[in-house]
PDB file of N, CA and C in Angstrom:
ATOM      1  N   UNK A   1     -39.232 148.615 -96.366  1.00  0.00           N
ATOM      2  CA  UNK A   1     -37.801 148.428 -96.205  1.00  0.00           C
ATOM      3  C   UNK A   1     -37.543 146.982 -95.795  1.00  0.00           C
ATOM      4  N   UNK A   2     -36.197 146.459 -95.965  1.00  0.00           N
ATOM      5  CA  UNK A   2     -36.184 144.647 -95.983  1.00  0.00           C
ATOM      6  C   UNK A   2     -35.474 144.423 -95.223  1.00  0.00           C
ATOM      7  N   UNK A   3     -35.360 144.444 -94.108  1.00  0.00           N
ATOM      8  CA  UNK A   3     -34.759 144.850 -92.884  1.00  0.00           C
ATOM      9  C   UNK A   3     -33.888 143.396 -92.785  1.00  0.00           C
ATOM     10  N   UNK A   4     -33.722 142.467 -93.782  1.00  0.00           N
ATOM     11  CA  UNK A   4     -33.281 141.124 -93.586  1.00  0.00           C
ATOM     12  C   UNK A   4     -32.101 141.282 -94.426  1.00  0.00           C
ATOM     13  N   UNK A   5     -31.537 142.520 -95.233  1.00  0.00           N
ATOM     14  CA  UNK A   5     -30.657 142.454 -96.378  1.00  0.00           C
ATOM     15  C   UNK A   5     -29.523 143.568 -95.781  1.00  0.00           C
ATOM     16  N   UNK A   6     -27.935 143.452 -95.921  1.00  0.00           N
ATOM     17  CA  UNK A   6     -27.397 144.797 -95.288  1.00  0.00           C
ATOM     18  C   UNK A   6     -27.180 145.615 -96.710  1.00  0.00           C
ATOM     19  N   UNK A   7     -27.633 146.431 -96.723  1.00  0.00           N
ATOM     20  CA  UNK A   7     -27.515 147.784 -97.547  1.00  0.00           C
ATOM     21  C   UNK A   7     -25.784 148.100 -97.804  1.00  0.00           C
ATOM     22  N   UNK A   8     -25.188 148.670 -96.609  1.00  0.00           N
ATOM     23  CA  UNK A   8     -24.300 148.939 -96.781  1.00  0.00           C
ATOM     24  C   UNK A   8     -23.053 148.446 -95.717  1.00  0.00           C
ATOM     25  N   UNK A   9     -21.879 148.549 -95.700  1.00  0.00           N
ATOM     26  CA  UNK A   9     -20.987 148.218 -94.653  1.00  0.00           C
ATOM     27  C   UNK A   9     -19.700 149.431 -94.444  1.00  0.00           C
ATOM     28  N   UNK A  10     -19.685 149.770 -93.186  1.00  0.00           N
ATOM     29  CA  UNK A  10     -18.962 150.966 -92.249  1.00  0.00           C
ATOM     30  C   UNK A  10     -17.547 150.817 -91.850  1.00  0.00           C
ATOM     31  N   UNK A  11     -16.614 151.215 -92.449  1.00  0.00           N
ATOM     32  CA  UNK A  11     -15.132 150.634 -92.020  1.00  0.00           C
ATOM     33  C   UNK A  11     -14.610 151.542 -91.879  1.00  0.00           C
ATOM     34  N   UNK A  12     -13.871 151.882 -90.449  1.00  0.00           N
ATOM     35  CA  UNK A  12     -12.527 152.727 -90.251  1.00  0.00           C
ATOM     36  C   UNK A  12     -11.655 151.979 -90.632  1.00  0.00           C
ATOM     37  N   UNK A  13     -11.003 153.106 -91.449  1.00  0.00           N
ATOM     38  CA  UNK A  13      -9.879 153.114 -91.195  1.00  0.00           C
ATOM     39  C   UNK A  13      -8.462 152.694 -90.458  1.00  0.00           C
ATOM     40  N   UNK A  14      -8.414 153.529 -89.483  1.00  0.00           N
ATOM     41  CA  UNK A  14      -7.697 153.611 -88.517  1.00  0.00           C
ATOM     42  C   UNK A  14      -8.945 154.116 -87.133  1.00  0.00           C
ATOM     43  N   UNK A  15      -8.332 153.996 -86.057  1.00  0.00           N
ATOM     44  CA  UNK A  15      -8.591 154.716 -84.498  1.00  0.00           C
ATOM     45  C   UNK A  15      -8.401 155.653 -84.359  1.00  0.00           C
ATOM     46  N   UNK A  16      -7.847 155.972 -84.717  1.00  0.00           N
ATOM     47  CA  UNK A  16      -7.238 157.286 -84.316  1.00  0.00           C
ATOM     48  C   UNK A  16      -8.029 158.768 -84.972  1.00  0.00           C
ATOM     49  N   UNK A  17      -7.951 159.821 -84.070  1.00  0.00           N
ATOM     50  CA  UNK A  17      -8.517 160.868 -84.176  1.00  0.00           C
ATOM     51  C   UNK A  17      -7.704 161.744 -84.291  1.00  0.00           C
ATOM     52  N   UNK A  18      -8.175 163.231 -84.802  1.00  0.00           N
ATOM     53  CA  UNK A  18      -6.934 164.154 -84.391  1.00  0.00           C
ATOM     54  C   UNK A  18      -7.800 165.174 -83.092  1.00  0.00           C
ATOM     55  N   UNK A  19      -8.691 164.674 -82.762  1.00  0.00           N
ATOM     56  CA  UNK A  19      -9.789 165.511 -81.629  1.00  0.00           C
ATOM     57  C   UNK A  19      -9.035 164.496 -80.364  1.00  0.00           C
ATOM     58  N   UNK A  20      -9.224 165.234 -78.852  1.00  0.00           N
ATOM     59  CA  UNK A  20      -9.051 164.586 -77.469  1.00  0.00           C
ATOM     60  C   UNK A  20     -10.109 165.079 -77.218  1.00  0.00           C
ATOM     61  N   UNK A  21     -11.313 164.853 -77.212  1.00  0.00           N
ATOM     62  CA  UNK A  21     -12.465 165.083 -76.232  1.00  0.00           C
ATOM     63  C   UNK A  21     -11.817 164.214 -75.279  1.00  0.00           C
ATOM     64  N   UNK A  22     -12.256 164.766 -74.059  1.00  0.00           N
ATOM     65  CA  UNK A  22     -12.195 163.695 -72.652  1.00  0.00           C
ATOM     66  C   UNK A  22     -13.799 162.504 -72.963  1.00  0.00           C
ATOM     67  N   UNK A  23     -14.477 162.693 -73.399  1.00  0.00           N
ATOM     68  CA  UNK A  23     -15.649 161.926 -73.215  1.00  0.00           C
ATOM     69  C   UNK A  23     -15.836 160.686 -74.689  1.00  0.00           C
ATOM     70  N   UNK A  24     -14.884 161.128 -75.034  1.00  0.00           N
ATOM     71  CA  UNK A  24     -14.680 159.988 -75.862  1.00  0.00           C
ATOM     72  C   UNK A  24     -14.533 158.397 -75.627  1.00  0.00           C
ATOM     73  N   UNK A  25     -15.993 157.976 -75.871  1.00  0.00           N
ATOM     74  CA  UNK A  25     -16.157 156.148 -75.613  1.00  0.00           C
ATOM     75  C   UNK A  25     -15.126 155.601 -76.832  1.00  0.00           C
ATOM     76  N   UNK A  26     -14.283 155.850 -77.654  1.00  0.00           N
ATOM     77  CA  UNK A  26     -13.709 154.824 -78.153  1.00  0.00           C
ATOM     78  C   UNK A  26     -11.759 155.019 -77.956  1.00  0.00           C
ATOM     79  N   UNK A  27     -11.376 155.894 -77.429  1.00  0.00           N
ATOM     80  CA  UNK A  27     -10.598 156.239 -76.654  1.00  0.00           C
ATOM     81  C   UNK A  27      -9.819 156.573 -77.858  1.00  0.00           C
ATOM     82  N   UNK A  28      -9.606 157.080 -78.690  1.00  0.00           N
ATOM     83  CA  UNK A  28      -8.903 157.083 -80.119  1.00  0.00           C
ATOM     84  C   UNK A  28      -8.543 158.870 -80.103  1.00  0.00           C
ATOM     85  N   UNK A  29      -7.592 158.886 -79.069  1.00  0.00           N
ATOM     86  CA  UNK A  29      -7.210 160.455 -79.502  1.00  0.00           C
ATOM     87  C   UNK A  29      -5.884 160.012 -80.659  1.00  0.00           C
ATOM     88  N   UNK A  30      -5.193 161.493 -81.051  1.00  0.00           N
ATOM     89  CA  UNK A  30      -4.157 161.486 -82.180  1.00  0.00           C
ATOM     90  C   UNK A  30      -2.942 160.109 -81.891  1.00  0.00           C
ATOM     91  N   UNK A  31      -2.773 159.939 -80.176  1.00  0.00           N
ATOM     92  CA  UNK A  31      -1.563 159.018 -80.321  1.00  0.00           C
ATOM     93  C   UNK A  31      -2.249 157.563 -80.338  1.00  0.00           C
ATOM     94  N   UNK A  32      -3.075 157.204 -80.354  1.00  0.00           N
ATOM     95  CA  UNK A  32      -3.673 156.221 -80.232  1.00  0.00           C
ATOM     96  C   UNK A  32      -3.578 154.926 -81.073  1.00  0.00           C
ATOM     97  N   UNK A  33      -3.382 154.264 -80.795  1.00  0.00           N
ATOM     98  CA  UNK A  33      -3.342 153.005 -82.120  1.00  0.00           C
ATOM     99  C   UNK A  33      -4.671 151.961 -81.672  1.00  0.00           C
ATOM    100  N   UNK A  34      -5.317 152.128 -80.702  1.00  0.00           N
ATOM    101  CA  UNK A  34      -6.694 151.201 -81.040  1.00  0.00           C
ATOM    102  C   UNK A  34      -8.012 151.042 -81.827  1.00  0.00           C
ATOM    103  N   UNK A  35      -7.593 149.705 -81.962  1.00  0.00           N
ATOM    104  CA  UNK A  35      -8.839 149.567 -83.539  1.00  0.00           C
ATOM    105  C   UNK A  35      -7.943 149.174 -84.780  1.00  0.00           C
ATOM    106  N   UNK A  36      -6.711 149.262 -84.754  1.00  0.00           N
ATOM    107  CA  UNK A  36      -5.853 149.213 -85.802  1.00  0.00           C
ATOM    108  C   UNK A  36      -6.432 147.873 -86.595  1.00  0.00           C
ATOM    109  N   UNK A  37      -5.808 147.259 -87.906  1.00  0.00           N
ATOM    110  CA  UNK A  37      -6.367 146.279 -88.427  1.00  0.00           C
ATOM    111  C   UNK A  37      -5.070 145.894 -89.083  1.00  0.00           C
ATOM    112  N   UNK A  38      -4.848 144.518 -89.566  1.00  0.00           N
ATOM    113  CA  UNK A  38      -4.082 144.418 -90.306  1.00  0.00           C
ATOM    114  C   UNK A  38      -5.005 144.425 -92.057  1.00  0.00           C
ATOM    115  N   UNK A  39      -4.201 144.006 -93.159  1.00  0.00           N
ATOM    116  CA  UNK A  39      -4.680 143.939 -94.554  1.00  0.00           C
ATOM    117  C   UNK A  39      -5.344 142.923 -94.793  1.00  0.00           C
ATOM    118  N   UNK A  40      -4.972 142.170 -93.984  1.00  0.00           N
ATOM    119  CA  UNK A  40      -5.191 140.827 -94.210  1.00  0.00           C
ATOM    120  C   UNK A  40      -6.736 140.553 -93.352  1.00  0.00           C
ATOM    121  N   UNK A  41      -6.827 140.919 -92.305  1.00  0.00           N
ATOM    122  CA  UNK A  41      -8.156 141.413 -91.727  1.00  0.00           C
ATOM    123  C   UNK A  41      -9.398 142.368 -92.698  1.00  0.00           C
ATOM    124  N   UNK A  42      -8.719 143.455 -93.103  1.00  0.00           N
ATOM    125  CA  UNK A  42      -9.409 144.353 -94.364  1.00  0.00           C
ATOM    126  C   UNK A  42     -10.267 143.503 -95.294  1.00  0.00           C
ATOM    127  N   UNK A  43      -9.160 142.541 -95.866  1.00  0.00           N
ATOM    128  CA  UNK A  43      -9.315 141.589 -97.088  1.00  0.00           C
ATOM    129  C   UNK A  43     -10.698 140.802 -96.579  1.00  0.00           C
ATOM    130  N   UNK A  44     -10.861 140.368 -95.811  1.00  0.00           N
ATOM    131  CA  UNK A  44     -11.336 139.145 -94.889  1.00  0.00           C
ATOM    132  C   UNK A  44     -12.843 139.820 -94.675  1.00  0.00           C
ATOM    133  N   UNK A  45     -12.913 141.134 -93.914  1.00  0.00           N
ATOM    134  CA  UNK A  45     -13.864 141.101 -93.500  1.00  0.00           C
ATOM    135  C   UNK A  45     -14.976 141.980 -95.055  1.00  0.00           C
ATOM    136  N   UNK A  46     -13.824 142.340 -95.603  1.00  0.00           N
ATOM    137  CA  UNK A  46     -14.630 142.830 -97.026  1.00  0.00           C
ATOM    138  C   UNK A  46     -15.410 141.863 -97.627  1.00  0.00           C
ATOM    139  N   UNK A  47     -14.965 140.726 -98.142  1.00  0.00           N
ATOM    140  CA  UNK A  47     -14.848 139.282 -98.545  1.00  0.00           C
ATOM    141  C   UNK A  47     -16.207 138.620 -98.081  1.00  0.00           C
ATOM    142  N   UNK A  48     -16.234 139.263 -96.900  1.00  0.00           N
ATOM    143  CA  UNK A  48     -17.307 138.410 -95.677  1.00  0.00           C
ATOM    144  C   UNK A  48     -18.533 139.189 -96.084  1.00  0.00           C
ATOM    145  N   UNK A  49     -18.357 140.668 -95.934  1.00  0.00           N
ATOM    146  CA  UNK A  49     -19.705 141.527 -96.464  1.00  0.00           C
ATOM    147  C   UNK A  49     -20.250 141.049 -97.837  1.00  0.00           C
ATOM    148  N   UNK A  50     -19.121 141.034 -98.653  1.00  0.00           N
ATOM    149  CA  UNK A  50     -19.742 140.635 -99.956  1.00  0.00           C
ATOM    150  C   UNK A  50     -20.711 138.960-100.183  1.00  0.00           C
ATOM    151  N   UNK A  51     -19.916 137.861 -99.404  1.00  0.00           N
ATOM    152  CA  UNK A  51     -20.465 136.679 -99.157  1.00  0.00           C
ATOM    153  C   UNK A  51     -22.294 136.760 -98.769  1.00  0.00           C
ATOM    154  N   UNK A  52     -22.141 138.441 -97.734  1.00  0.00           N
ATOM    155  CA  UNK A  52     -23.345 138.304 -97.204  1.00  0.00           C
ATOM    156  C   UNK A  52     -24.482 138.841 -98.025  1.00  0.00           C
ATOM    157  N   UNK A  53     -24.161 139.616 -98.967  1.00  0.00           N
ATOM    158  CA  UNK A  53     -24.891 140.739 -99.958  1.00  0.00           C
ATOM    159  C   UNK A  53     -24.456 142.524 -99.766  1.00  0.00           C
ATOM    160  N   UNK A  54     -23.931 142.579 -98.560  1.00  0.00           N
ATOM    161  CA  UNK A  54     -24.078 143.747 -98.715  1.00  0.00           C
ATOM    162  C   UNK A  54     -23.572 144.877 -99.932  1.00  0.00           C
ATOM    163  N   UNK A  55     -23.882 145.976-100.503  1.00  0.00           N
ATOM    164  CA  UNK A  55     -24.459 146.246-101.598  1.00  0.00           C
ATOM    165  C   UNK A  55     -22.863 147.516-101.555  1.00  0.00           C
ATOM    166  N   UNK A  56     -22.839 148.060-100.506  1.00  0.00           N
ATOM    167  CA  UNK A  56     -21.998 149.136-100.742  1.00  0.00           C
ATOM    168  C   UNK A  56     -20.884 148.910 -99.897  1.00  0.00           C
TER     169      UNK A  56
END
């Protein structure tokens, strides 16, 4: 395995959940707006994966 190449890249969405666990580390129950992104961020960091290789 080529542990020097990224395979793939992981993007939410949104933050938000429709679960409230209390033990939730990213704090994203249903009313939540953290993590949000704008399009223009989307665009950018897609842009950036591809610059780097990643594949998916």
């Amino acid at each position: 395995m080529d542990y020097g190449r990224i395979s793939f890249v992981w993007l939410e969405i949104t933050g938000r959940c429709q679960l409230e666990c209390g033990h939730c580390y990213a704090e994203s129950g249903p009313a939540g707006d953290h993590g949000r992104m704008r399009v223009e961020d989307w665009r950018r960091v897609i842009d950036q994966a591809a610059e780097i290789g990643a594949l998916r």
